[in-house]
C-alpha atoms as a PDB file:
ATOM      1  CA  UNK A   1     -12.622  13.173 -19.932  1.00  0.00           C
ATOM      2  CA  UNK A   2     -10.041  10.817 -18.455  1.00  0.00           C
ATOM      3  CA  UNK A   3      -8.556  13.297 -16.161  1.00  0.00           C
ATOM      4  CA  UNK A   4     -11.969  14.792 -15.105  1.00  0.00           C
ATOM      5  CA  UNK A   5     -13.114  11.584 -13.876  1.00  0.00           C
ATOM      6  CA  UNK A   6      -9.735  11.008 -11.927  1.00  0.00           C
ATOM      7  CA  UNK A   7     -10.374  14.087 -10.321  1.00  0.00           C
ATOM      8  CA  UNK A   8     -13.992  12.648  -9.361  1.00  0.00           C
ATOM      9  CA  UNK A   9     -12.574   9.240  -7.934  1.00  0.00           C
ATOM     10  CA  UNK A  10     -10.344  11.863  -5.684  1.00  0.00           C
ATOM     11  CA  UNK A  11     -12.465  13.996  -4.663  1.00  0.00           C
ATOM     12  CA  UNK A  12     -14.879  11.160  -3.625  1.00  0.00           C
ATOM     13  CA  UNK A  13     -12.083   8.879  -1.842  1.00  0.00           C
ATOM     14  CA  UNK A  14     -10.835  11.789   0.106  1.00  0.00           C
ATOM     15  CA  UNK A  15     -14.318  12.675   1.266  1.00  0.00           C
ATOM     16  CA  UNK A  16     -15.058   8.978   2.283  1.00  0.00           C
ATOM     17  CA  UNK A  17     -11.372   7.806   2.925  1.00  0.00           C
ATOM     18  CA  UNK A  18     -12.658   6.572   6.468  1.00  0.00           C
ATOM     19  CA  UNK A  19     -15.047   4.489   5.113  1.00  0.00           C
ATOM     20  CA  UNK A  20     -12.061   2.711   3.549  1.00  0.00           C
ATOM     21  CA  UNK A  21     -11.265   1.565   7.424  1.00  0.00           C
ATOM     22  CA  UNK A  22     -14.888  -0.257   7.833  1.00  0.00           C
ATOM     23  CA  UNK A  23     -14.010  -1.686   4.017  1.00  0.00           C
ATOM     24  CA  UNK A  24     -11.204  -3.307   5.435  1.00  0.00           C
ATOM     25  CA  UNK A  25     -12.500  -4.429   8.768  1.00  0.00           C
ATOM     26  CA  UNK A  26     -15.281  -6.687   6.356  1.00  0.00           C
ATOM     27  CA  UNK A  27     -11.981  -7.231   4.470  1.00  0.00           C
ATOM     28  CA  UNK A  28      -9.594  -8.967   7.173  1.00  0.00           C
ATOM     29  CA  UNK A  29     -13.043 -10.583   8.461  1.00  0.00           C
ATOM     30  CA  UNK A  30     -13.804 -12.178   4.986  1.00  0.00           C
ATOM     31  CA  UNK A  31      -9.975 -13.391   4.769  1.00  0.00           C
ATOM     32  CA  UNK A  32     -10.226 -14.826   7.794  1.00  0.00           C
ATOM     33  CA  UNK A  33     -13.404 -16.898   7.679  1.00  0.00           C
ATOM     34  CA  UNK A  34     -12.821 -18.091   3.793  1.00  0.00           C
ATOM     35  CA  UNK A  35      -8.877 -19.331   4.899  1.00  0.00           C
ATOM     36  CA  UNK A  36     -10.858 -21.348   7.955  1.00  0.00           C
ATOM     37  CA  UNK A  37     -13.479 -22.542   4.943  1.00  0.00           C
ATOM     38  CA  UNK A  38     -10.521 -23.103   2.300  1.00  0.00           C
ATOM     39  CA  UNK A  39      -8.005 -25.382   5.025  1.00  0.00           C
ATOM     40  CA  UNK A  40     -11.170 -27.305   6.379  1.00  0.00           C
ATOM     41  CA  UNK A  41     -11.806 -27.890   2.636  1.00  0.00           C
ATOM     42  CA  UNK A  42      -8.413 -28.881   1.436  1.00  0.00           C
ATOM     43  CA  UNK A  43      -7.620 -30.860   4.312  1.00  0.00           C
ATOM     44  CA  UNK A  44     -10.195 -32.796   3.983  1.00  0.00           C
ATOM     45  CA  UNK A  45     -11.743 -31.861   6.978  1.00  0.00           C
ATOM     46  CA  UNK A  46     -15.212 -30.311   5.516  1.00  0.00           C
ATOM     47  CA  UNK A  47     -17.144 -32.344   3.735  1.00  0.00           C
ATOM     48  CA  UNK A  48     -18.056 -31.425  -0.423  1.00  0.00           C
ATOM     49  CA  UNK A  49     -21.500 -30.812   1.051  1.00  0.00           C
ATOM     50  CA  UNK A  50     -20.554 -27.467   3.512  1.00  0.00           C
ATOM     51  CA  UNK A  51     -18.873 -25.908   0.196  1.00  0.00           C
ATOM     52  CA  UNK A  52     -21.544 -23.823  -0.033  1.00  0.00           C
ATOM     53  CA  UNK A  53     -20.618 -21.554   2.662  1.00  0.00           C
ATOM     54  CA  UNK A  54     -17.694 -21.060   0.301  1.00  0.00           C
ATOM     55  CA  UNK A  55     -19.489 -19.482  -2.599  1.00  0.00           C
ATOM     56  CA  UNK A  56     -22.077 -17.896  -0.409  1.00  0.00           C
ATOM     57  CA  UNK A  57     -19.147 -15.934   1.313  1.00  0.00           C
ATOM     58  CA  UNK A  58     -17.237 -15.034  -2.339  1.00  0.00           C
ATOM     59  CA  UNK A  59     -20.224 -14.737  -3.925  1.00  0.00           C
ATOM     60  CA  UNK A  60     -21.426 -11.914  -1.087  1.00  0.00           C
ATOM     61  CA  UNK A  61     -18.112 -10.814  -0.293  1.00  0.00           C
ATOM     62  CA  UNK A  62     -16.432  -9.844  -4.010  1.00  0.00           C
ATOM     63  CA  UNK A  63     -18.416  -6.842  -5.016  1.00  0.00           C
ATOM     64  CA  UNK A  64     -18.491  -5.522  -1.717  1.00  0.00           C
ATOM     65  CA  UNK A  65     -14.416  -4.797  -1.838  1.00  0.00           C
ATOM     66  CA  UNK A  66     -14.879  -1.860  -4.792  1.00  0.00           C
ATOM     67  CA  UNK A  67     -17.147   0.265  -1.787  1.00  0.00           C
ATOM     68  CA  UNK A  68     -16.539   2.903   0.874  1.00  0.00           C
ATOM     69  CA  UNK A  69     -18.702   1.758   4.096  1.00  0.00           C
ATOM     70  CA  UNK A  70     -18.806   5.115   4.942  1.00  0.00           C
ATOM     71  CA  UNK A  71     -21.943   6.833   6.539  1.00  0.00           C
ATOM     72  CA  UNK A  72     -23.103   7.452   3.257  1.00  0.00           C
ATOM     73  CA  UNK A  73     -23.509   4.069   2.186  1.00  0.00           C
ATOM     74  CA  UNK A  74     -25.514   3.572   5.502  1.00  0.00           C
ATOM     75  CA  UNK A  75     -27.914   6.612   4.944  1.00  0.00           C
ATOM     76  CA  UNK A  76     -28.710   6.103   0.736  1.00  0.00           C
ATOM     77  CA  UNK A  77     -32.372   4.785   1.442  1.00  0.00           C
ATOM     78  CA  UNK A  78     -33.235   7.287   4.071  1.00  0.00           C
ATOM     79  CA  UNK A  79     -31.477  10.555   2.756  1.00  0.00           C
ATOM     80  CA  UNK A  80     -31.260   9.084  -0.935  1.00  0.00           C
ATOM     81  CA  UNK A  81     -27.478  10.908  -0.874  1.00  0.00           C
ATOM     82  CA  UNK A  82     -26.311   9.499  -4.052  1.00  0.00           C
ATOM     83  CA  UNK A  83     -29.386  10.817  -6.195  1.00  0.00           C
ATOM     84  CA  UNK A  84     -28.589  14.399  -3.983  1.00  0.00           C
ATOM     85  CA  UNK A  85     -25.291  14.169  -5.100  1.00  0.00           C
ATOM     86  CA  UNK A  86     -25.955  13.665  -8.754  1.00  0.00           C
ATOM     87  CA  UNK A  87     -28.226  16.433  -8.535  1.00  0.00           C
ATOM     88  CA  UNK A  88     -25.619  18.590  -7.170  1.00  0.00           C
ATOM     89  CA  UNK A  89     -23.135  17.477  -9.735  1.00  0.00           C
ATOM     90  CA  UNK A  90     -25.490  18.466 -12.531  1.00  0.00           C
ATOM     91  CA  UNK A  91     -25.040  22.623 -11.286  1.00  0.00           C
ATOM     92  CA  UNK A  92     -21.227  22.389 -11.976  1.00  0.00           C
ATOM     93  CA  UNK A  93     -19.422  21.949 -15.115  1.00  0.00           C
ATOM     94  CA  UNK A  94     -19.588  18.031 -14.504  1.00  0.00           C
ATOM     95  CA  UNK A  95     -20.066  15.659 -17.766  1.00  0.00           C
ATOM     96  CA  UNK A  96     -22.240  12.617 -17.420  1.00  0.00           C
ATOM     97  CA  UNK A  97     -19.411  10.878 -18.893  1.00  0.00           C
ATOM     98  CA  UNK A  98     -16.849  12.003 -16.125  1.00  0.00           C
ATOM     99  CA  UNK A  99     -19.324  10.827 -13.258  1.00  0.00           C
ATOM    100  CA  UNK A 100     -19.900   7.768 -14.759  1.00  0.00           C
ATOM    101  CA  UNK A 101     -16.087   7.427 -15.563  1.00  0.00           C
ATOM    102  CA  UNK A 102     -14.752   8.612 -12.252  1.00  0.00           C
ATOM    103  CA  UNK A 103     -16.790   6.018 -10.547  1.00  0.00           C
ATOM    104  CA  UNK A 104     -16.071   3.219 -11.774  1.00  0.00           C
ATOM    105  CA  UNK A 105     -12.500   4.440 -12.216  1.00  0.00           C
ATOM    106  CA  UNK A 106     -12.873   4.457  -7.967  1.00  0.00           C
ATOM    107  CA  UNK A 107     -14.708   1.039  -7.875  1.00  0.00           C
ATOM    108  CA  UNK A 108     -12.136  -0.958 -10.043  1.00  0.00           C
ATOM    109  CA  UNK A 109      -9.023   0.227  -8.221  1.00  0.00           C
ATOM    110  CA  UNK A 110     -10.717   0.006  -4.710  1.00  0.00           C
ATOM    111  CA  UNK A 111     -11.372  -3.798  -5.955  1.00  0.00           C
ATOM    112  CA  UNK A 112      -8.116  -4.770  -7.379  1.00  0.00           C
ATOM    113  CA  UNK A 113      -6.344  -3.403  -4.496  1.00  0.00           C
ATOM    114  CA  UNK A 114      -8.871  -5.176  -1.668  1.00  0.00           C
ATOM    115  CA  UNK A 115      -8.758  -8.157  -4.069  1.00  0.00           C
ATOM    116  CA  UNK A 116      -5.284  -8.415  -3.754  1.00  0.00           C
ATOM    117  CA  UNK A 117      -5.065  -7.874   0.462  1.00  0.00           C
ATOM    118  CA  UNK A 118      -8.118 -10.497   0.037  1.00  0.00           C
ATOM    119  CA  UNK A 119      -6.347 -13.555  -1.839  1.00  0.00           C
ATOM    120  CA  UNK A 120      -2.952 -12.740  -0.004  1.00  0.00           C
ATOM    121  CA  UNK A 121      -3.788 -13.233   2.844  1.00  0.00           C
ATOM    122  CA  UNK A 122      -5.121 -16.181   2.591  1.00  0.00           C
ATOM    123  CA  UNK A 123      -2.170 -17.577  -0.122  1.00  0.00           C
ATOM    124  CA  UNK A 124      -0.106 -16.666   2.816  1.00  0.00           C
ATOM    125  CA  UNK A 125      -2.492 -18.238   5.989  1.00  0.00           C
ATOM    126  CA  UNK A 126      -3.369 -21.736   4.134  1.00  0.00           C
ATOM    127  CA  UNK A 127      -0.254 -24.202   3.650  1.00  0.00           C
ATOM    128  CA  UNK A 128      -2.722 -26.113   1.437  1.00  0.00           C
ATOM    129  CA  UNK A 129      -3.600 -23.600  -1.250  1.00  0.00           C
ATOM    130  CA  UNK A 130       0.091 -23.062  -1.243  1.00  0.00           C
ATOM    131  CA  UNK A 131       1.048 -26.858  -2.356  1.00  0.00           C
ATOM    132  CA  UNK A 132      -2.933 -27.149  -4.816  1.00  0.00           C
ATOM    133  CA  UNK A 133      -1.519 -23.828  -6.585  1.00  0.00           C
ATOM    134  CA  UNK A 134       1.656 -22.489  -7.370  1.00  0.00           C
ATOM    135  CA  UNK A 135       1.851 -18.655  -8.026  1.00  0.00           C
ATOM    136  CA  UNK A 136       1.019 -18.472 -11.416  1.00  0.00           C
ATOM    137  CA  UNK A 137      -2.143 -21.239 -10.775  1.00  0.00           C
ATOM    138  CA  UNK A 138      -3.091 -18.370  -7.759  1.00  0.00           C
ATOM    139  CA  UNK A 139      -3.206 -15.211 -10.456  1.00  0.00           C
ATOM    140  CA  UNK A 140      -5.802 -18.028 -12.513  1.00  0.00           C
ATOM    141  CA  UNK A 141      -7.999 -18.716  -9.148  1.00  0.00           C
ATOM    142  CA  UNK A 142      -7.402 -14.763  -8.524  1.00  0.00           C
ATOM    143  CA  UNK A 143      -8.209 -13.168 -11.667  1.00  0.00           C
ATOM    144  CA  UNK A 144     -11.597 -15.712 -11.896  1.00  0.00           C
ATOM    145  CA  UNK A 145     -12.820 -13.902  -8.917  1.00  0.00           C
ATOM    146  CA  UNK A 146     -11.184 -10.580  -9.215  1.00  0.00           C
ATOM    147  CA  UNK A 147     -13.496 -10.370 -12.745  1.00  0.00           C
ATOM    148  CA  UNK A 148     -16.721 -11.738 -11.192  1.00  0.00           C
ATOM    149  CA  UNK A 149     -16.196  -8.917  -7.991  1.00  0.00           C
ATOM    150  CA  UNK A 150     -16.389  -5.968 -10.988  1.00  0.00           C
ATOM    151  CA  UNK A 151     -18.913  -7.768 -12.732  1.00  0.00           C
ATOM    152  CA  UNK A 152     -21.394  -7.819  -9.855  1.00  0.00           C
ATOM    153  CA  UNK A 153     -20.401  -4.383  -8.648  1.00  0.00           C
ATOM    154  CA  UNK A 154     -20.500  -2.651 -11.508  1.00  0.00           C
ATOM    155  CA  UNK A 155     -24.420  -3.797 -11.660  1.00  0.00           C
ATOM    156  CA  UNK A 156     -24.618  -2.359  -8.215  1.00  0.00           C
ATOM    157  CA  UNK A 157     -23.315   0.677  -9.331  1.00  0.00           C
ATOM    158  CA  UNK A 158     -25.886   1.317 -12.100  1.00  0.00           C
ATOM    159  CA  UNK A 159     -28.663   0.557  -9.550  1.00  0.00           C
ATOM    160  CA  UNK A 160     -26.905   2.934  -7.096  1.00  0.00           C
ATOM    161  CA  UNK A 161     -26.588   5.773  -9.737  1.00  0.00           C
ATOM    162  CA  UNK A 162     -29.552   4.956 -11.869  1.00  0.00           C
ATOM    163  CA  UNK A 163     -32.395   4.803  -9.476  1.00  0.00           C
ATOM    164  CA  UNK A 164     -33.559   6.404  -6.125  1.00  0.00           C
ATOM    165  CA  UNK A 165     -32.582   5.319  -2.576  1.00  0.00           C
ATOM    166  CA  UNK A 166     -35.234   3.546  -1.845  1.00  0.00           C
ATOM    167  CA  UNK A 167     -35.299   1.162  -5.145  1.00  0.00           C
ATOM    168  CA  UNK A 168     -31.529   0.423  -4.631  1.00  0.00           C
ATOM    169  CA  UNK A 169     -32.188  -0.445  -1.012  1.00  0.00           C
ATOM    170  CA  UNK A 170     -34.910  -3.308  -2.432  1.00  0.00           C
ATOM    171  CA  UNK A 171     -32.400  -4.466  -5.520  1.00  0.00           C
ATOM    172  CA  UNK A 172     -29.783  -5.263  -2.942  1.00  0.00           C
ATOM    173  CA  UNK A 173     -32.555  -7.305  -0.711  1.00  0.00           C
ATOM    174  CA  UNK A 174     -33.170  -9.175  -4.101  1.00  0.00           C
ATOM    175  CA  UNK A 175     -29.755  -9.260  -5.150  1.00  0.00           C
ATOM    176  CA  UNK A 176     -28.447 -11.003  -1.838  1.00  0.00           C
ATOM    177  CA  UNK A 177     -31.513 -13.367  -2.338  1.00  0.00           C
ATOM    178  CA  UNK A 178     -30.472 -14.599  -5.606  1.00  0.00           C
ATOM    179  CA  UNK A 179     -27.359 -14.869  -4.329  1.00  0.00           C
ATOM    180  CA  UNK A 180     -28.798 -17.488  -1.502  1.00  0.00           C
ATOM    181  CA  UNK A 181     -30.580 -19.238  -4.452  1.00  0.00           C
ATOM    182  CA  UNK A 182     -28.334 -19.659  -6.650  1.00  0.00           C
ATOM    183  CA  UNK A 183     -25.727 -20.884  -3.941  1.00  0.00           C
ATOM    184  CA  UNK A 184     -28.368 -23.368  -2.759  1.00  0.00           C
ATOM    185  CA  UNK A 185     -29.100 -24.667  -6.545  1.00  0.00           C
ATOM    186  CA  UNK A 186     -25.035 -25.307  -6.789  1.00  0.00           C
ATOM    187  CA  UNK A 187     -25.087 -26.980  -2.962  1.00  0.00           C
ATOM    188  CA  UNK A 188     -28.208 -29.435  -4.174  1.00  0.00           C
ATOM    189  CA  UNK A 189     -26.337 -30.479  -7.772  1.00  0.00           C
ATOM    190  CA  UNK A 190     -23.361 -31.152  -5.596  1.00  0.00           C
ATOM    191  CA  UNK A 191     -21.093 -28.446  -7.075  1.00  0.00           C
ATOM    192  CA  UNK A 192     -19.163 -25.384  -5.971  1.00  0.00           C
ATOM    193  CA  UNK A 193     -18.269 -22.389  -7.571  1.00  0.00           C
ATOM    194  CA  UNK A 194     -14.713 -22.144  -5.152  1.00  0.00           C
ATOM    195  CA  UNK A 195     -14.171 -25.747  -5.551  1.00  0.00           C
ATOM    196  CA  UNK A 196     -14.555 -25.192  -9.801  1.00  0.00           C
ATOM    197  CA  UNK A 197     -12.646 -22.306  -9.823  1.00  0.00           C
ATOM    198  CA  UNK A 198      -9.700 -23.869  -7.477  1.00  0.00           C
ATOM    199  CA  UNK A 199      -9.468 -26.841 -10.022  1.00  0.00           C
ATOM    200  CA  UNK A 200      -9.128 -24.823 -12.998  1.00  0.00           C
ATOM    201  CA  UNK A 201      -6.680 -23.100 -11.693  1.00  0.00           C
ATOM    202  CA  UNK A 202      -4.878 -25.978 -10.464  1.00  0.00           C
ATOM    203  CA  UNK A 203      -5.317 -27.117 -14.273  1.00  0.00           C
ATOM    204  CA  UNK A 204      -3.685 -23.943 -15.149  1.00  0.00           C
ATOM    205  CA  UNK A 205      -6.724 -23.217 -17.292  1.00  0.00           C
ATOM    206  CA  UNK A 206      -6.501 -19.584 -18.216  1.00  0.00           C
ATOM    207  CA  UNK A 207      -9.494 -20.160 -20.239  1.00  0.00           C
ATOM    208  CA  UNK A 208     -11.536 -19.223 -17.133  1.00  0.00           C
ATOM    209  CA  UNK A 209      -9.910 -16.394 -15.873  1.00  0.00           C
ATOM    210  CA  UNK A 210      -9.798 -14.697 -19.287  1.00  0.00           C
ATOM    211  CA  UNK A 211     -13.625 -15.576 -19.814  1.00  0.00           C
ATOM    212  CA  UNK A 212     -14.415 -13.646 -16.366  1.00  0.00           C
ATOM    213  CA  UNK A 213     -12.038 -10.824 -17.142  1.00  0.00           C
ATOM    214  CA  UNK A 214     -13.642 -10.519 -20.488  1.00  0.00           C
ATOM    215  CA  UNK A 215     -17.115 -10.753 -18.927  1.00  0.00           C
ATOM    216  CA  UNK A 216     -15.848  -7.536 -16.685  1.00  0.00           C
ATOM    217  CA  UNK A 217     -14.971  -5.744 -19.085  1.00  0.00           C
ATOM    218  CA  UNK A 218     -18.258  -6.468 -21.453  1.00  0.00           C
ATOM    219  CA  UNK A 219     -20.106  -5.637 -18.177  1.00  0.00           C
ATOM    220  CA  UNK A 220     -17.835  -1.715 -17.265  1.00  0.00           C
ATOM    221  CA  UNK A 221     -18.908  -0.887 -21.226  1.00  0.00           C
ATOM    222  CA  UNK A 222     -22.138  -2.200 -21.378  1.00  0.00           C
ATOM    223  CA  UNK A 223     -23.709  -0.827 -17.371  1.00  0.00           C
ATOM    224  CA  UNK A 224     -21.886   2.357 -18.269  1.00  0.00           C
ATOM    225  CA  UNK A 225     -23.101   3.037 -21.520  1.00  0.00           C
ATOM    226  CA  UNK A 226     -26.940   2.154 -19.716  1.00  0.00           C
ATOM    227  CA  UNK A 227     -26.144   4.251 -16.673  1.00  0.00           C
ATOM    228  CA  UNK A 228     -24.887   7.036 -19.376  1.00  0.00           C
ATOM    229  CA  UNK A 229     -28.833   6.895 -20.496  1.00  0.00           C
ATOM    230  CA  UNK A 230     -30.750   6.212 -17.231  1.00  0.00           C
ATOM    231  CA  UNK A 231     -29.123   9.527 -15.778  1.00  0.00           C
ATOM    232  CA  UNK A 232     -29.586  11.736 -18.384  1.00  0.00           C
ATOM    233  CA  UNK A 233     -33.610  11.125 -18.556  1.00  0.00           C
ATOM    234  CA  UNK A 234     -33.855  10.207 -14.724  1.00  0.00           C
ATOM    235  CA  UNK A 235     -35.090  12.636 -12.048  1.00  0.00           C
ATOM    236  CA  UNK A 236     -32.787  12.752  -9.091  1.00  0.00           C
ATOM    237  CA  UNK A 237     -35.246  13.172  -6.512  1.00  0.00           C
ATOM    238  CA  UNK A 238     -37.758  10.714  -7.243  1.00  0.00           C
END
């Protein structure tokens, strides 16, 4: 199955490789606004209460590294591609199993490799996350948010495959505002998720990055194993 599903995250990179360019447009864009967030922070120059824009950022900006922006991903709710797709998929010798697989096979490695242009960059751009964390404290503060970036995608995958267009298109409206409400709960109790995760790292608490890795990988068996059922009764054009 393994090597049918590599063959899948191939064929579906190569077709959308130029999406990867808009990907890391959002990319450099993201590093650059969450270093200016990170030194104001760590210099002491933002106050504990603009934090938020910190997690709203991350919390926006994770899952979004393990997609293609190609025109596809811009035409889903009007065309409903990926549902066209499946249903094209479904005349070849193509097992559920392999789509599934060969997805998320794409998503993960997109996301570790973004992840790591991501949190480089801005190791390298901000002299003050340099002296909070030394390298080993950086893979803690990484892997934390490297695991929450597949968590969250991997639920936007099983909307994306599961479920027509137009549903998807309303899940990520919902999903964004949840996203806004849950930053806003955090900014009124006076905590960040950034600022939490930057302290446990400086603590050299592994704890947390294995708990978020773990939740990951919970999330890859548990969404595929749903999205495994949802395709095989859903209909691909409704």
């Amino acid at each position: 199955m393994w090597q049918g599903a590599w063959r899948i995250a191939k064929h579906e990179f190569n077709l959308a490789w130029r999406g990867y360019l808009m990907t890391l447009l959002v990319l450099a864009y993201a590093s650059f606004f969450t270093s200016v967030l990170l030194y104001g922070h760590l210099s002491g120059e933002m106050t504990s209460r603009s934090a938020w824009s910190l997690d709203l950022g991350y919390f926006c900006m994770m899952p979004l590294f393990g997609f293609l922006m190609d025109q596809t991903a811009f035409r889903y709710r009007r065309e409903d591609t990926y549902s066209r797709k499946l249903a094209e998929w479904h005349t070849m010798p193509i097992g559920i199993g392999q789509i599934i697989a060969g997805r998320i096979m794409l998503l993960i490695l997109l996301l570790f490799v973004n992840c790591l242009l991501f949190f480089g960059i801005q190791y390298a751009a901000v002299e003050e996350l340099r002296e909070l964390l030394d390298p080993a404290a950086f893979v803690v503060y990484a892997l934390t948010w490297i695991g929450y970036g597949v968590f969250a995608a991997i639920l936007l995958v099983f909307m994306e495959l599961g479920y027509s267009g137009r549903v998807y298109f309303y899940f990520c409206f919902v999903y964004v505002f949840m996203q806004g409400v849950i930053t806003l709960l955090l900014a009124l109790a006076g905590k960040s998720a950034v600022v939490f995760t930057l302290e446990a790292a400086a603590g050299r608490n592994w704890e947390t990055a294995i708990a978020s890795v773990a939740a990951a990988a919970m999330a890859v068996w548990g969404f595929g194993e749903l999205l495994h059922r949802r395709i095989s009764r859903r209909s691909f054009w409704t």
